[in-house]
Protein backbone atom coordinates (compact mmCIF):
# COMPACT_ATOMS: atom_id res chain seq x y z
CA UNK A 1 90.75 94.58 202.97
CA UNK A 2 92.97 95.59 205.56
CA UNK A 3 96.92 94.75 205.47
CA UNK A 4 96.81 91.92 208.42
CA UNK A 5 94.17 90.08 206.72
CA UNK A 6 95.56 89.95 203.28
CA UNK A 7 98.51 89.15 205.16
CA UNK A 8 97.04 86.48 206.75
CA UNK A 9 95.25 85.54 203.91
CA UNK A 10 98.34 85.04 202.36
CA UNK A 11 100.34 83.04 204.20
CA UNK A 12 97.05 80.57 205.58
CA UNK A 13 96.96 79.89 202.14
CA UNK A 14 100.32 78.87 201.67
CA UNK A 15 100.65 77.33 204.77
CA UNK A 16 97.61 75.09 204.62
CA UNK A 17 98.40 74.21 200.67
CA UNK A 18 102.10 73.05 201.89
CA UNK A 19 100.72 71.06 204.61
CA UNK A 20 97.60 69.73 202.64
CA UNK A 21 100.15 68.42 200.20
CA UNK A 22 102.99 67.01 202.45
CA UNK A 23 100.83 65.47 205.24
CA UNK A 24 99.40 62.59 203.16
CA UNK A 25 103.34 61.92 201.31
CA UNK A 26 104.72 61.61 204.90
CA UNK A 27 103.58 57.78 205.04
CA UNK A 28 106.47 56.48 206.25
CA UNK A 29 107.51 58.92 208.09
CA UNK A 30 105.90 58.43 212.15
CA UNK A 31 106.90 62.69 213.15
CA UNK A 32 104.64 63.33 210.33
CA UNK A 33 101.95 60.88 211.00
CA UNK A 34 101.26 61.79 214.38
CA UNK A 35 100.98 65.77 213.51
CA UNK A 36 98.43 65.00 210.80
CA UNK A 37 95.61 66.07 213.27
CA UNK A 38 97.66 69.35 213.39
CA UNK A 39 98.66 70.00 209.95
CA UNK A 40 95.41 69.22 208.32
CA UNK A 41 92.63 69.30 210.64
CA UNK A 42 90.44 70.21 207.64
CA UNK A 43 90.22 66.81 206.46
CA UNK A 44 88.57 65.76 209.98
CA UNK A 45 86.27 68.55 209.72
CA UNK A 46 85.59 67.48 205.60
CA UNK A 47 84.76 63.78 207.10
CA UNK A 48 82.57 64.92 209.91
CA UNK A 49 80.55 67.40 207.84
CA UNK A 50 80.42 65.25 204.24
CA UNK A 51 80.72 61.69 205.88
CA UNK A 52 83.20 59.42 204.35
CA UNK A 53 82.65 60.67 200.82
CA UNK A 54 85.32 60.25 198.17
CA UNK A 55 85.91 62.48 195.18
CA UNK A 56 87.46 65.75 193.82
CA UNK A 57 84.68 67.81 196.29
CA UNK A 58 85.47 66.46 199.00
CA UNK A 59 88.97 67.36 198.65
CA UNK A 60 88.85 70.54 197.29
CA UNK A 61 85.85 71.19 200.15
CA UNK A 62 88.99 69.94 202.81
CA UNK A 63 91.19 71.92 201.12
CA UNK A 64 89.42 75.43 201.22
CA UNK A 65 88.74 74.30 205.17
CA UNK A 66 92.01 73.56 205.62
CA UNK A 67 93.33 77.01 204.03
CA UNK A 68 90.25 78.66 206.51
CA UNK A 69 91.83 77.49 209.28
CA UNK A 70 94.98 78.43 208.62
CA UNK A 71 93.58 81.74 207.86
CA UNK A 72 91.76 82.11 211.25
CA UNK A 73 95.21 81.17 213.22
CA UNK A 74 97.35 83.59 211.35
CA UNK A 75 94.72 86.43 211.67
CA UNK A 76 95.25 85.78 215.83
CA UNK A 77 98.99 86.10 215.56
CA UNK A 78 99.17 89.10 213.64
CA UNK A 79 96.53 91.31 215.25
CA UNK A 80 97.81 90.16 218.92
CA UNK A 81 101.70 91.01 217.57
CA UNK A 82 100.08 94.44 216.21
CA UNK A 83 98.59 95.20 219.43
C-alpha cells in the first residue's frame, strides 16, 4: 500500500472514530447538532441502506461507513497536495 493511502487510511480512521463518538454526546450543544449531517454522514447512509434497524450491526456497519468516508476525503486531499 502506498504512503498516501495508509496515510489516509490513518487519519479517516481517526477522524471518523472521533466524530462517530462526539456527534451523538453533543445533545445540547446546537453547533454540533446542525454539523451532524457533516460529521457522520455514515449513519444516513447506515439508515438508507439497513432501514431503521437497531443493534450492534447497524452501528458497527455506520461506523466502518463512516471511517470509508473519511477515508475517501482524505485520499483527495493528499494526492491533490502531492500533485
Amino acid at each position: 500500500m502506498n504512503r498516501i493511502m495508509f496515510k489516509a487510511l490513518a487519519y479517516g480512521f481517526t477522524l471518523g472514530t472521533i466524530f462517530f463518538v462526539i456527534a451523538p454526546l453533543g445533545l445540547g450543544i446546537s453547533l454540533i447538532e446542525s454539523l451532524k449531517p457533516v460529521l457522520v454522514p455514515s449513519v444516513f447512509l447506515a439508515q438508507g441502506i439497513l432501514g431503521n434497524t437497531t443493534g450492534i450491526g447497524s452501528i458497527v456497519f455506520a461506523l466502518l461507513l463512516n471511517v470509508t468516508v473519511n477515508t475517501i476525503l482524505f485520499s483527495g486531499i493528499f494526492s491533490l497536495r502531492k500533485k
